[in-house]
C-alpha atoms as a PDB file:
ATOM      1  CA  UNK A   1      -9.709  12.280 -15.790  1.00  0.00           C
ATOM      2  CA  UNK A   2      -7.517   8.969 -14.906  1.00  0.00           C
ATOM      3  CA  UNK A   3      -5.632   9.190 -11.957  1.00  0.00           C
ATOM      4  CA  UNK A   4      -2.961   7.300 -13.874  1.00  0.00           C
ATOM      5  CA  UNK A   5      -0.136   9.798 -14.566  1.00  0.00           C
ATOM      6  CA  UNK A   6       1.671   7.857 -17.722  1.00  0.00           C
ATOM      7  CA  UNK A   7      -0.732   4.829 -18.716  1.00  0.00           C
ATOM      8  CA  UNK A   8       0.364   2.550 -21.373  1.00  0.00           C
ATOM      9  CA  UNK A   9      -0.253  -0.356 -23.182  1.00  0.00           C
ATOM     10  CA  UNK A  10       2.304  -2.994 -24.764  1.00  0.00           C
ATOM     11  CA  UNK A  11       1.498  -5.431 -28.052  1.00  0.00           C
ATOM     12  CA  UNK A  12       4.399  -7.341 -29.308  1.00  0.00           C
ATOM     13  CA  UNK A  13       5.957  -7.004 -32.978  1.00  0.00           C
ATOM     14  CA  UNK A  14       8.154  -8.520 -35.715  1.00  0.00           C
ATOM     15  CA  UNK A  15       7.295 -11.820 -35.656  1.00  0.00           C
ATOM     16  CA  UNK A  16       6.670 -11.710 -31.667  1.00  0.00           C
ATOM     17  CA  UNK A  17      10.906 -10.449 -30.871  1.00  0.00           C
ATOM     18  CA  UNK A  18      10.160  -6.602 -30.336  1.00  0.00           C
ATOM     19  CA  UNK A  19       7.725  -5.397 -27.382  1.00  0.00           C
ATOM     20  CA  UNK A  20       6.173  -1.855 -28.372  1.00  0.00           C
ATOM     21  CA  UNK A  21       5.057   0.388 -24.825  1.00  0.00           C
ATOM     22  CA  UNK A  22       2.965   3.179 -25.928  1.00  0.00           C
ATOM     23  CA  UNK A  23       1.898   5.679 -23.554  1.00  0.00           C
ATOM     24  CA  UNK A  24       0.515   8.618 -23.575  1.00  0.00           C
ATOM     25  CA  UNK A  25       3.621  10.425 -22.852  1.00  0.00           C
ATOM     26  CA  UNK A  26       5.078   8.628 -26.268  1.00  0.00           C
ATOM     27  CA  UNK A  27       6.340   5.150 -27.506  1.00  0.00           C
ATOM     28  CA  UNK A  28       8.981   2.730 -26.876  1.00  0.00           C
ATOM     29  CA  UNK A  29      10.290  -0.313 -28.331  1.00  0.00           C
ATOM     30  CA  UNK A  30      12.974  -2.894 -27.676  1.00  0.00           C
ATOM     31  CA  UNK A  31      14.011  -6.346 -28.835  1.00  0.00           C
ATOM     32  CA  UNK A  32      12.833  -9.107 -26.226  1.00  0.00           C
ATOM     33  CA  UNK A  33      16.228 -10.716 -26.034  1.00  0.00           C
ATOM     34  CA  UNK A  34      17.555  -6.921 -24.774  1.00  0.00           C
ATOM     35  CA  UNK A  35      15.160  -7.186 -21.489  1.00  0.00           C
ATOM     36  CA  UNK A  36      17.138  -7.402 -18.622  1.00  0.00           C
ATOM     37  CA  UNK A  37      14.575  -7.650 -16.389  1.00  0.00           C
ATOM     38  CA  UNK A  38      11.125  -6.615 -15.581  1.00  0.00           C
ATOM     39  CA  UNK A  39       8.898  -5.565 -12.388  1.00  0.00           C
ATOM     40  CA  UNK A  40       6.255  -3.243 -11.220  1.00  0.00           C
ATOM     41  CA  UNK A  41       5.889  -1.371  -8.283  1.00  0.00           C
ATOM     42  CA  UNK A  42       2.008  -0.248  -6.592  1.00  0.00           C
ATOM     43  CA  UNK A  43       1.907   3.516  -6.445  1.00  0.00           C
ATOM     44  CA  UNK A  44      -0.794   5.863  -4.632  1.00  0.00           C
ATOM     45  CA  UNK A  45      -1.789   9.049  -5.720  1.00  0.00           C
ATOM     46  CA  UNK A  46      -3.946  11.125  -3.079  1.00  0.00           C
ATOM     47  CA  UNK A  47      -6.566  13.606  -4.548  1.00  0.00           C
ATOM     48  CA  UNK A  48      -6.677  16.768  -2.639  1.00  0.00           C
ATOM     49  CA  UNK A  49      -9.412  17.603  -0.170  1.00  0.00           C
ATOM     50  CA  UNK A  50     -11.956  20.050  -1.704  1.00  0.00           C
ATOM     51  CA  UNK A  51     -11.669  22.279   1.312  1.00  0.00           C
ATOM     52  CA  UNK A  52     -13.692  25.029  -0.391  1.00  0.00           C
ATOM     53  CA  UNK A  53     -16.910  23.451  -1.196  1.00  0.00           C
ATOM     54  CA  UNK A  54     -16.658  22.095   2.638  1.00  0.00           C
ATOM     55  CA  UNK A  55     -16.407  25.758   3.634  1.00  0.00           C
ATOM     56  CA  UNK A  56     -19.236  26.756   1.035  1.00  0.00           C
ATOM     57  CA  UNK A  57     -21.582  24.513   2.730  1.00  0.00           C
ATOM     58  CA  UNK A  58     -21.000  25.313   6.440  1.00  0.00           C
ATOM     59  CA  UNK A  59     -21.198  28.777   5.634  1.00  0.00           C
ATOM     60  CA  UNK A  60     -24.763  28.159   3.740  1.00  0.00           C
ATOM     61  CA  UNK A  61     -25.934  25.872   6.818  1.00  0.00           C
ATOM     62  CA  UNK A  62     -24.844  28.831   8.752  1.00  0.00           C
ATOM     63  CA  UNK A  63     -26.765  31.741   7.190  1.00  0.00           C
ATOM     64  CA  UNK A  64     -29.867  29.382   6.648  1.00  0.00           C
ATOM     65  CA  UNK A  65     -29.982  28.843  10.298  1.00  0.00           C
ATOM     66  CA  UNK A  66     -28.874  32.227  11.975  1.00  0.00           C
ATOM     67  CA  UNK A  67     -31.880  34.158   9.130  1.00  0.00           C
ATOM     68  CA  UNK A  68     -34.532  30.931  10.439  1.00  0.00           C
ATOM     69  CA  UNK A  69     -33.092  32.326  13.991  1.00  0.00           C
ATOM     70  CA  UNK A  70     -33.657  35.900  13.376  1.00  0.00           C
ATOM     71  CA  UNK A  71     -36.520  36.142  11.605  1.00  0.00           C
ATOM     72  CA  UNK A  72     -38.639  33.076  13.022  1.00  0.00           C
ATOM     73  CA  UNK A  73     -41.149  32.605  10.149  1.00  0.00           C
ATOM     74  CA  UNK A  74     -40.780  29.442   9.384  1.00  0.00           C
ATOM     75  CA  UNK A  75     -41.897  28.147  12.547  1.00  0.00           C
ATOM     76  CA  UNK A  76     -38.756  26.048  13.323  1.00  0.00           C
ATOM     77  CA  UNK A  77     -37.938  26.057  17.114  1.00  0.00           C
ATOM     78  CA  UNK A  78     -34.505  27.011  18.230  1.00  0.00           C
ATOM     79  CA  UNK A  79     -33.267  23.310  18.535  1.00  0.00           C
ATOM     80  CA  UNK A  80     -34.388  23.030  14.892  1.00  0.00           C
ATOM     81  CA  UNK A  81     -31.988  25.646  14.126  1.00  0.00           C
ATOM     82  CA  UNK A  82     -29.079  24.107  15.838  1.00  0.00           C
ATOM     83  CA  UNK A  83     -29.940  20.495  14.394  1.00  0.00           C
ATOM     84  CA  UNK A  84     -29.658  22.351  10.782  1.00  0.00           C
ATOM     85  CA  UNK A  85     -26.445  24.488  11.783  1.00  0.00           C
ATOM     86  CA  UNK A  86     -24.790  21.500  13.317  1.00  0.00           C
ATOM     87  CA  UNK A  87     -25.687  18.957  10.568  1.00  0.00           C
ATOM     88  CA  UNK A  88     -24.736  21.653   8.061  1.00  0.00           C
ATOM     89  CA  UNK A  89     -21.022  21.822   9.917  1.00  0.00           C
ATOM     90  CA  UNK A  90     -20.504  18.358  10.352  1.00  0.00           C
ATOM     91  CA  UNK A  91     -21.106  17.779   6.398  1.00  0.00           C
ATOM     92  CA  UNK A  92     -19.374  20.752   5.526  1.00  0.00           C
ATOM     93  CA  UNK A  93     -16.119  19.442   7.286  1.00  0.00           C
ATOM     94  CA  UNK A  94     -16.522  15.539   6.359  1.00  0.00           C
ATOM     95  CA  UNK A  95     -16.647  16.690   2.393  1.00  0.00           C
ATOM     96  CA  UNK A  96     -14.153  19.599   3.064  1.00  0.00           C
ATOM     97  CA  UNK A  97     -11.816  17.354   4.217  1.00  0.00           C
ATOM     98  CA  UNK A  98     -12.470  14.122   2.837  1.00  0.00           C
ATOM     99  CA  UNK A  99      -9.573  13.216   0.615  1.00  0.00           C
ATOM    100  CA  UNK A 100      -9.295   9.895  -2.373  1.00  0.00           C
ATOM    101  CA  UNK A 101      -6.626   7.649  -2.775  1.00  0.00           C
ATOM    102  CA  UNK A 102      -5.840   6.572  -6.161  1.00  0.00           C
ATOM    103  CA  UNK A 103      -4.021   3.551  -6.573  1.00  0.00           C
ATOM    104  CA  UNK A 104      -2.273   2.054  -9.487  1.00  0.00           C
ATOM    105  CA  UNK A 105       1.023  -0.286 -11.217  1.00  0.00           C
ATOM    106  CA  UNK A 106       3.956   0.981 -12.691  1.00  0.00           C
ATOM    107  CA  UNK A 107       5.228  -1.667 -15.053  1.00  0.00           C
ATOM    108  CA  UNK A 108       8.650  -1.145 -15.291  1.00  0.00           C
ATOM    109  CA  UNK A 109      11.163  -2.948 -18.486  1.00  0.00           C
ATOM    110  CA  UNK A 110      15.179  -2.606 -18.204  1.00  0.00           C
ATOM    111  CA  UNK A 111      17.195  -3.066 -20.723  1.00  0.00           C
ATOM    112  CA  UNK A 112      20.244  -4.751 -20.858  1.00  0.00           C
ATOM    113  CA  UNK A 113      21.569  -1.331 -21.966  1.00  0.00           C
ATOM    114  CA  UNK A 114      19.871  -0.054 -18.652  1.00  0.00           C
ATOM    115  CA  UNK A 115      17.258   2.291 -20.212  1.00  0.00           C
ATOM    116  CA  UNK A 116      14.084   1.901 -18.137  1.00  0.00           C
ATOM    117  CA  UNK A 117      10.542   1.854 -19.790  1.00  0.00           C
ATOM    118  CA  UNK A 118       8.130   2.258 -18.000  1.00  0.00           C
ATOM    119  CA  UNK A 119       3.839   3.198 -17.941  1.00  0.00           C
ATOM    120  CA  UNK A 120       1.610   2.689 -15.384  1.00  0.00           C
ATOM    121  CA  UNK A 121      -1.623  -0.097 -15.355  1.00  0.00           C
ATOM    122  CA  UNK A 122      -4.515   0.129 -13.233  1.00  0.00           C
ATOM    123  CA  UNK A 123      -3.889  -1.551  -9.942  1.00  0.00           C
ATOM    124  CA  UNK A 124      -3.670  -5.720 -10.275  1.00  0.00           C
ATOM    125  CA  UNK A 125      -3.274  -5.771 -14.005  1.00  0.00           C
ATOM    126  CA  UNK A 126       0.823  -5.448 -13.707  1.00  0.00           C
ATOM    127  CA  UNK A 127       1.362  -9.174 -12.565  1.00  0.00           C
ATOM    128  CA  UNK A 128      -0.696 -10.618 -16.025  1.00  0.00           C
ATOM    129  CA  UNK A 129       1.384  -8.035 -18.303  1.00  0.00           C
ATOM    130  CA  UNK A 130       4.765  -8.927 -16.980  1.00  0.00           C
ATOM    131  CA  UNK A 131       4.497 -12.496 -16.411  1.00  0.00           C
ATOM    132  CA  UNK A 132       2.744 -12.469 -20.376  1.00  0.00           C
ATOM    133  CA  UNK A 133       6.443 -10.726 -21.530  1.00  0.00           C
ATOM    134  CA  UNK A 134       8.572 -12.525 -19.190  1.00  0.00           C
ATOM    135  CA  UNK A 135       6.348 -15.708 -20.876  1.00  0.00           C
ATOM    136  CA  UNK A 136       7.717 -14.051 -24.417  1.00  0.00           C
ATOM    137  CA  UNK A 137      10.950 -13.699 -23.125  1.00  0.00           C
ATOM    138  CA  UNK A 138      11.521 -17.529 -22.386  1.00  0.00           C
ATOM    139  CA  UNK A 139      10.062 -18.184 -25.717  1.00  0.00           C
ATOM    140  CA  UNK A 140      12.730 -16.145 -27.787  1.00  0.00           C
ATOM    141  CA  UNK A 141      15.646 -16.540 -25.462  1.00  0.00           C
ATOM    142  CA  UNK A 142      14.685 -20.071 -24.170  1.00  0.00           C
ATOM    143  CA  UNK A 143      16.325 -19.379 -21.014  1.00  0.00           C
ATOM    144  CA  UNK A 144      14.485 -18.318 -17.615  1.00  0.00           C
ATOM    145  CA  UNK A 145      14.835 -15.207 -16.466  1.00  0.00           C
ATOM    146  CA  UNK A 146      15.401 -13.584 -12.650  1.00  0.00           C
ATOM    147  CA  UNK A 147      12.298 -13.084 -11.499  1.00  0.00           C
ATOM    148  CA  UNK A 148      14.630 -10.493  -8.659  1.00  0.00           C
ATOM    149  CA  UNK A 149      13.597  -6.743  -8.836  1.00  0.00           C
ATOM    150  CA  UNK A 150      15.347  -3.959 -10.593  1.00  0.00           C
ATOM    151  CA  UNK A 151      17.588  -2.221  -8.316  1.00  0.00           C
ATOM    152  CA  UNK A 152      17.272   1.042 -10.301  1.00  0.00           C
ATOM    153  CA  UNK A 153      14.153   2.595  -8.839  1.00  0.00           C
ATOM    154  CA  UNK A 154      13.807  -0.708  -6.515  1.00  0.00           C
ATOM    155  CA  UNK A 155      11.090  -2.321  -8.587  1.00  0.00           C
ATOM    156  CA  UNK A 156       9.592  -5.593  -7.306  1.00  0.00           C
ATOM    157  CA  UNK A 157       8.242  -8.677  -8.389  1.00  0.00           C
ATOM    158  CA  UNK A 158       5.588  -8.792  -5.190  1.00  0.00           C
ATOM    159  CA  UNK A 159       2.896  -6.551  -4.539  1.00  0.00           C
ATOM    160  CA  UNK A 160       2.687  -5.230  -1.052  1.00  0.00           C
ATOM    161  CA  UNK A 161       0.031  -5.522   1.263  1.00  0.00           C
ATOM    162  CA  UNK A 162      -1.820  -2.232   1.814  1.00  0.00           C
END
């Protein structure tokens, strides 16, 4: 599964003066001269801790230690014992609550109409996309566009340090 909520792709059509966004939430298209502007903004998704299979395995390292306590038939001394129940804990919390960070680009097209398209990229491929339609743009329009961000959903041209 892709941690990318809405990812999309762009080509460009009729005779290079539409741009068509499909994503997997649908399509989109618009005439290039109709782009007001253009930006893209890093976003983070964090995956939830898997707090249950942490639990699962300090509860194993647990009964594996307190039965190799009790019953002694394995030979293991009682420092053994600890060594497994403590190692057993210490795991158990790291991957119970170990959590991932996801990052990716949201490439987002206004129109001079102000509808916003947008779909998401994985992270760094935003800046090649945009400057590739804002490339178009100046092609069709022949004049250059602001390269300012879109004040809608505060969209920027820069990508922030993390």
């Amino acid at each position: 599964m892709s941690a990318v909520f809405n990812k999309g792709s762009y080509n460009f059509e009729d005779n290079e003066t539409k741009i068509k966004v499909i994503t997997n939430l649908g399509q989109d298209s618009v005439l290039i001269e109709d782009i007001a502007s253009t930006g893209f903004k890093v976003m983070k998704i964090s995956k939830k801790p898997n707090v249950l299979f942490g639990a699962i395995i300090v509860t194993i390292s647990m009964t594996i230690s307190i039965n190799r306590i009790i019953s002694d038939s394995l030979g293991f001394s009682t420092e053994g014992n600890l060594i497994i129940l403590f190692t057993g804990c210490i795991l158990g919390v790291i991957i119970g609550l170990r959590s991932k960070i996801f990052l990716f680009e949201r490439i987002t097209i206004e129109t001079k109409g102000g509808k916003l398209i947008q779909y998401d990229v994985s992270k760094d491929n935003a800046e090649l996309a945009i400057d590739k339609i804002e490339k178009m743009k100046r092609k069709i329009t022949g004049v250059q566009s602001s390269q300012g961000s879109i004040s809608a959903d505060n969209h920027s041209r820069y990508k922030p340090e993390y």
